[in-house]
Protein backbone atom coordinates (compact mmCIF):
# COMPACT_ATOMS: atom_id res chain seq x y z
CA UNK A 1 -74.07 18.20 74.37
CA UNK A 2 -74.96 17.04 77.77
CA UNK A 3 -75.22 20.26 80.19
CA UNK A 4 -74.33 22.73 77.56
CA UNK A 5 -75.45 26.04 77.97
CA UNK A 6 -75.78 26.95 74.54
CA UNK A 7 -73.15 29.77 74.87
CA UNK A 8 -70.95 29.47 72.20
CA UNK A 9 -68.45 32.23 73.12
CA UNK A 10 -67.27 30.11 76.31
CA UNK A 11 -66.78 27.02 74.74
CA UNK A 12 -64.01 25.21 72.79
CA UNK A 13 -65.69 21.99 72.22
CA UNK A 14 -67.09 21.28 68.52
CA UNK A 15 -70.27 19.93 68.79
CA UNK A 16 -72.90 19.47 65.86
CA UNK A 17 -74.87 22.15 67.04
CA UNK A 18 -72.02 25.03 67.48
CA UNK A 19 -73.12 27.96 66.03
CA UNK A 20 -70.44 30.30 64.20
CA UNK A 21 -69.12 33.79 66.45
CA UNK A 22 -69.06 36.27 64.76
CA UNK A 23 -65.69 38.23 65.43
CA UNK A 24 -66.37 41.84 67.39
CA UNK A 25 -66.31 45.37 64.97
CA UNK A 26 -63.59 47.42 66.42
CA UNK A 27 -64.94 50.75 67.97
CA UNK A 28 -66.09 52.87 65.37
CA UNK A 29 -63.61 55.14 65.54
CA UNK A 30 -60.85 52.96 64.93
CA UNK A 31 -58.90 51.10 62.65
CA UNK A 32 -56.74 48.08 63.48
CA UNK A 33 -54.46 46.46 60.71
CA UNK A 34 -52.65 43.66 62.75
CA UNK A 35 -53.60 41.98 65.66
CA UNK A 36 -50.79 39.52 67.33
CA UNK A 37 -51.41 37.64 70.73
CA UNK A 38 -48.46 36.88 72.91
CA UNK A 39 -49.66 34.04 74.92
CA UNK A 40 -47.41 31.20 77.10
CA UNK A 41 -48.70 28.03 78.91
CA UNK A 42 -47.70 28.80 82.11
CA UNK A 43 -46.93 31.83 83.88
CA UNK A 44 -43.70 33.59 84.81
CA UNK A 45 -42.45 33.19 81.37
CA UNK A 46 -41.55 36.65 80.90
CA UNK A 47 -44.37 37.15 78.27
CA UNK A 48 -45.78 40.57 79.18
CA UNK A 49 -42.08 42.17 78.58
CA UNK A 50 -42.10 40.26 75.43
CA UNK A 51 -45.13 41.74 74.95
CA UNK A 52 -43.51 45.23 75.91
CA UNK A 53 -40.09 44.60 74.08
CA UNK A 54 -42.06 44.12 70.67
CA UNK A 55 -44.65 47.03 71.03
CA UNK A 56 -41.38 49.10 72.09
CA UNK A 57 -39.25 47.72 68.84
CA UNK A 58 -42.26 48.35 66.17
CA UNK A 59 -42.38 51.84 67.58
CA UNK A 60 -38.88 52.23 66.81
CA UNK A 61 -39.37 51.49 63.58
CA UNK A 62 -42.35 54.28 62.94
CA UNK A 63 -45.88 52.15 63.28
CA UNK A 64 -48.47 53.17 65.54
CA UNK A 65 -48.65 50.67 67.78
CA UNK A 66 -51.22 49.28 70.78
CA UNK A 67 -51.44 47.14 73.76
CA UNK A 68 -54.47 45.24 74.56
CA UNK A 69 -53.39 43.95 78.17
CA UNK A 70 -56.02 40.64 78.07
CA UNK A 71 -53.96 39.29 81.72
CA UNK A 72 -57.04 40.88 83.32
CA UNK A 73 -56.25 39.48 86.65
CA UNK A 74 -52.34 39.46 86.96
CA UNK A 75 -52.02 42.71 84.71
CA UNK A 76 -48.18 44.28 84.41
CA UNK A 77 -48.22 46.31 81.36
CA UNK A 78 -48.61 49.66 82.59
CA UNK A 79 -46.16 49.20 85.48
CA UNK A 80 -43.27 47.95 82.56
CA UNK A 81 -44.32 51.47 80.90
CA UNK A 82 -44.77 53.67 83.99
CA UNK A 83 -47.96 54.47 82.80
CA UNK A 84 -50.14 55.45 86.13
CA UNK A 85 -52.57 57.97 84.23
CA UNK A 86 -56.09 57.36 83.96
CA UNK A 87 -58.27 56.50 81.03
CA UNK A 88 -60.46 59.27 80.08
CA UNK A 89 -63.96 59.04 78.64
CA UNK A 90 -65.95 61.06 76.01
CA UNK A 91 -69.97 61.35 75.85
CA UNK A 92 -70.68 58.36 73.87
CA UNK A 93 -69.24 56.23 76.83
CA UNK A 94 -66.49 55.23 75.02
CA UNK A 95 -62.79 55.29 76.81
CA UNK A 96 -59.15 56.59 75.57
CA UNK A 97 -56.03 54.45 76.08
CA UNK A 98 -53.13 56.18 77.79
CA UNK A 99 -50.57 56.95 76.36
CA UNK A 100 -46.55 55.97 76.85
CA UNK A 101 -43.96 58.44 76.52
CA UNK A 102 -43.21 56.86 72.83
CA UNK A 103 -46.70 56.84 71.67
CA UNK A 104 -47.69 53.06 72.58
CA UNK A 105 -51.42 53.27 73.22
CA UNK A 106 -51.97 50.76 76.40
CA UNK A 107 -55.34 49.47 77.86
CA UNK A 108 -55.29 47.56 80.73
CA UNK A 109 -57.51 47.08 83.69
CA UNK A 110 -54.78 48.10 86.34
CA UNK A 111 -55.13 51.69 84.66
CA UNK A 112 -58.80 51.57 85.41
CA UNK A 113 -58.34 50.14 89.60
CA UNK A 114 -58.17 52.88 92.38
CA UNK A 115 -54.94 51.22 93.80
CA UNK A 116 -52.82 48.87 91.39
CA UNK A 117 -52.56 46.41 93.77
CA UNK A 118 -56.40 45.99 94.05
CA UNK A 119 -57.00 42.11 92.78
CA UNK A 120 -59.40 41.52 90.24
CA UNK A 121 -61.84 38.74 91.40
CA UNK A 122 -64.04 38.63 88.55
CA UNK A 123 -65.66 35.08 87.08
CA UNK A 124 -64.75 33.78 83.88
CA UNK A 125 -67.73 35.42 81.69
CA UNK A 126 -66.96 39.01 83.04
CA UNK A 127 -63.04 38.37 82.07
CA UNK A 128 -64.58 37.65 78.71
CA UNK A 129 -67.00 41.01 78.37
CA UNK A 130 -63.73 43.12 79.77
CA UNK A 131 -61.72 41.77 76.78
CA UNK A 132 -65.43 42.84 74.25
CA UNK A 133 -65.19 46.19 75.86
CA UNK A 134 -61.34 46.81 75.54
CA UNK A 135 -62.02 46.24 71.70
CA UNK A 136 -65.51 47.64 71.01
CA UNK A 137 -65.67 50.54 73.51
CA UNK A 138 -61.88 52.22 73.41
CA UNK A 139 -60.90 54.42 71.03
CA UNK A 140 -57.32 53.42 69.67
CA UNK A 141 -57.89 55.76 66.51
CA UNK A 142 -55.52 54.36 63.41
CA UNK A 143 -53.12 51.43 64.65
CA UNK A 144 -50.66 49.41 62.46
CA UNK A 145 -50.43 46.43 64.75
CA UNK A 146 -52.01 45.91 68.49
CA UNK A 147 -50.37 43.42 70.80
CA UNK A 148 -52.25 41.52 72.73
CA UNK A 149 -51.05 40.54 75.80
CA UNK A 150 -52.73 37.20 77.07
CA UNK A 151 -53.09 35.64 80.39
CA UNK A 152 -51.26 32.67 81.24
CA UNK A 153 -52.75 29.01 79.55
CA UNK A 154 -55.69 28.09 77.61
CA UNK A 155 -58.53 29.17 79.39
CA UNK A 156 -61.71 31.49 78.86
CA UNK A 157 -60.13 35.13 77.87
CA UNK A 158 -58.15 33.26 75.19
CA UNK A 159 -60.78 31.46 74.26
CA UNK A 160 -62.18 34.97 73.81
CA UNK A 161 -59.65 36.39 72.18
CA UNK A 162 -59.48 33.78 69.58
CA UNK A 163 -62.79 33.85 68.45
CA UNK A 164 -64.03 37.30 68.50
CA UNK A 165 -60.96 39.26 68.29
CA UNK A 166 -59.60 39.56 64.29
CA UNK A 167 -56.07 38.13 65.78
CA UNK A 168 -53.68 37.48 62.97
CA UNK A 169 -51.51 35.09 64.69
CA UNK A 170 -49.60 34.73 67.66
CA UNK A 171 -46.09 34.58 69.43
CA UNK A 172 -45.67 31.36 72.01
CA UNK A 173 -43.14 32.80 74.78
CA UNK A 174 -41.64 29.61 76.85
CA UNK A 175 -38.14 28.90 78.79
CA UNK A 176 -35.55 26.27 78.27
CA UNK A 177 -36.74 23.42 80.70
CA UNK A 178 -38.13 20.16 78.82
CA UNK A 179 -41.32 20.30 80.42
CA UNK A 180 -41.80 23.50 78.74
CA UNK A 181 -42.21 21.41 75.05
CA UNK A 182 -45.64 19.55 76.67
CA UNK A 183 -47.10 23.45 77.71
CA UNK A 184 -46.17 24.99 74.70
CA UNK A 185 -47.93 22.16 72.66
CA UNK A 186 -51.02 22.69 74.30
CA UNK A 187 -50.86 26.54 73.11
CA UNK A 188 -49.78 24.91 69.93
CA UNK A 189 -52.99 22.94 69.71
CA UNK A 190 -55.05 25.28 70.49
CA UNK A 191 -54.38 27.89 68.16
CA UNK A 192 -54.72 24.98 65.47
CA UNK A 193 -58.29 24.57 66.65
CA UNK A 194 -58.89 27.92 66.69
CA UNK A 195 -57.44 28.54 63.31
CA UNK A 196 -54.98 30.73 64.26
CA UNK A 197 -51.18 30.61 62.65
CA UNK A 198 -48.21 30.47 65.41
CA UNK A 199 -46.17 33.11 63.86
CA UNK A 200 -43.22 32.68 66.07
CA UNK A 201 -41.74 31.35 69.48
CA UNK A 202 -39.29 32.82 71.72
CA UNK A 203 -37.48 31.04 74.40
CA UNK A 204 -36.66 33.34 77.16
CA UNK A 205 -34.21 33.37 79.89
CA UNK A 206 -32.24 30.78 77.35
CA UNK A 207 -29.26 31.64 78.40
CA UNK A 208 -26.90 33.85 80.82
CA UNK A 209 -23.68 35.62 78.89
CA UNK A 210 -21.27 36.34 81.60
CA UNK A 211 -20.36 39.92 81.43
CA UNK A 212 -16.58 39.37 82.71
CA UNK A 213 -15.44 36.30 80.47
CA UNK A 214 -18.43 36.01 77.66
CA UNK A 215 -18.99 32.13 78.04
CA UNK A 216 -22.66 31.19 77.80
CA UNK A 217 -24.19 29.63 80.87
CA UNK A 218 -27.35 27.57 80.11
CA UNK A 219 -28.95 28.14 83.92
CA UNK A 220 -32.26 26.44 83.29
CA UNK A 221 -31.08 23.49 81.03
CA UNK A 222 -30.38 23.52 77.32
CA UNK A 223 -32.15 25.19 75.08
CA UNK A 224 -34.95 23.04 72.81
CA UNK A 225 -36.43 25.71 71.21
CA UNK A 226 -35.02 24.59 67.96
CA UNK A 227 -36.59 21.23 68.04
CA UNK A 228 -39.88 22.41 69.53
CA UNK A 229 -40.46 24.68 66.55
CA UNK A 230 -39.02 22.29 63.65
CA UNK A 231 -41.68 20.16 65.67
CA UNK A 232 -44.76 22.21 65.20
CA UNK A 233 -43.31 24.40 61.70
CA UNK A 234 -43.33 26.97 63.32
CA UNK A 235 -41.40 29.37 61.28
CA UNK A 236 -39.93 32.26 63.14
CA UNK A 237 -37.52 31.61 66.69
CA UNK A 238 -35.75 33.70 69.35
CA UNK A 239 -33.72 33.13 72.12
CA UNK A 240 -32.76 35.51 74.58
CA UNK A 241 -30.39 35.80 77.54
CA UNK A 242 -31.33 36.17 80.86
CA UNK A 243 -31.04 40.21 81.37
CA UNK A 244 -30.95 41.99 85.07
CA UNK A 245 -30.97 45.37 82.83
CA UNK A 246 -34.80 44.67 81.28
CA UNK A 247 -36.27 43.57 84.65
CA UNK A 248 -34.55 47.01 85.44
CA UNK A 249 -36.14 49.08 83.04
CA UNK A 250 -39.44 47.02 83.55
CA UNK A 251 -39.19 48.19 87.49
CA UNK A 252 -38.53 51.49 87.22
CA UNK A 253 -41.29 52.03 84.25
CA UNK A 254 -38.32 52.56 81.38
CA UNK A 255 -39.12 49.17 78.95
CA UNK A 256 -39.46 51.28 76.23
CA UNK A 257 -35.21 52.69 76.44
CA UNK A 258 -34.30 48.88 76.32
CA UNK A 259 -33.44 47.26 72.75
CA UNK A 260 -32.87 43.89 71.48
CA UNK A 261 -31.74 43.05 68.49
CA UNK A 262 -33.78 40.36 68.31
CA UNK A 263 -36.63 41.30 69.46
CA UNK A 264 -36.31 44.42 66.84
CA UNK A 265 -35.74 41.38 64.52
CA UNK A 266 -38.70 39.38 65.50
CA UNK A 267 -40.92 42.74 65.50
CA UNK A 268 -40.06 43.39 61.61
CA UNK A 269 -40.69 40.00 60.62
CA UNK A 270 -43.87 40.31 62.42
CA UNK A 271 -45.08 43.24 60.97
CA UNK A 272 -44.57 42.84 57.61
């Protein structure tokens, strides 16, 4: 193709002379079962405590579970887990994950900044070789199922993900508003190209239960998750409510005391 740069691993298109990527060996001291990707079209979604929520609900439930934070530039895993310790290294220049107080093993690139409010201006093809590293260089040891936690649309660290990570499948987070169907399609699509199964969608912020009377407020329109996923067969939905308690326990570090039902549901499913 005109101006191509022959680099295969930053490209979507499918061209005649596309060369297969191979997917990355995990580091050599590790053994991955499962990988899921939580991913969402747009940003402020909710999807890295989605992300949390399910890590924390498959860790109920007795797997050894891992975080790959891939939101290199707008990372918030470690702040939902309170996890300020830094990664240590061995001789072989290979890095540890840290550790949550439930066992969660979290990587993330706001563990590795001297302040976590440092930005991260990197270019796309160094977003891509942090992802590489995250999965060839750390040593998660034996892990039933790693999340990974994706940035925000379609762009060059999923593209990443997606074609050299061994991802499984993924979970589309999205909110109630129409628009929402158009975004979501476009993850949707391409996971399809990328030959990757959407294993479930949850709508967040679907709904506000008021705490004095019970009756169900629908803040940010009604709910279409039902028709969105009958649309695309995609076979596994949640809806939850909007929740001042879990952007409390994200705050203060605690995600991993708050439980959902469904998200313990949705983690089981996953798991399988």
């Amino acid at each position: 193709m005109a101006g191509c740069n022959h680099d295969c691993s930053s490209c979507g298109e499918n061209c005649g002379e596309r060369t297969e990527i191979q997917k990355l060996k995990v580091n050599k001291h590790s053994k991955v079962r499962k990988v899921i990707g939580v991913v969402s079209g747009k940003g402020g979604v909710g999807k890295s405590s989605i992300t949390s929520m399910l890590a924390s609900a498959a860790r109920r439930q007795g797997l050894k579970v891992a975080i790959l934070d891939a939101d290199i530039t707008g990372p918030s895993i470690p702040k939902a887990f309170g996890a300020e310790e830094t990664p240590k290294g061995n001789a072989e220049n290979e890095i540890y994950p840290v550790v949550t107080k439930t066992g969660i093993e979290i990587m993330s690139t706001n563990l590795l900044l001297q302040n976590d409010t440092d930005p991260v201006l990197w270019r796309g093809p160094i977003l891509g070789g942090a992802i590489q590293q995250f999965w060839t260089d750390v040593v998660w040891g034996d892990i039933d199922v790693m999340f990974v936690d994706m940035p925000p649309g379609t762009g060059d660290v999923a593209l990443t993900v997606y074609q050299q990570l061994p991802v499984d499948g993924i979970v589309i987070v999205t909110s109630p508003q129409q628009l929402v169907e158009m975004i979501v399609e476009k993850a949707v699509n391409m996971a399809d190209m990328m030959n990757i199964p959407v294993l479930g969608l949850v709508e967040n912020m679907s709904y506000f239960k008021c705490p004095d009377c019970g009756s169900i407020h629908h803040i940010f329109g009604e709910s279409h998750v039902d028709e969105v996923a009958k649309k695309h067969s995609i076979p596994r939905i949640c809806s939850l409510p909007i929740d001042s308690s879990l952007a409390e326990a994200c705050d203060k570090g605690e995600v991993e005391s708050y439980q959902s039902e469904e998200m313990d549901k949705l983690a089981a499913e996953l798991t399988k």
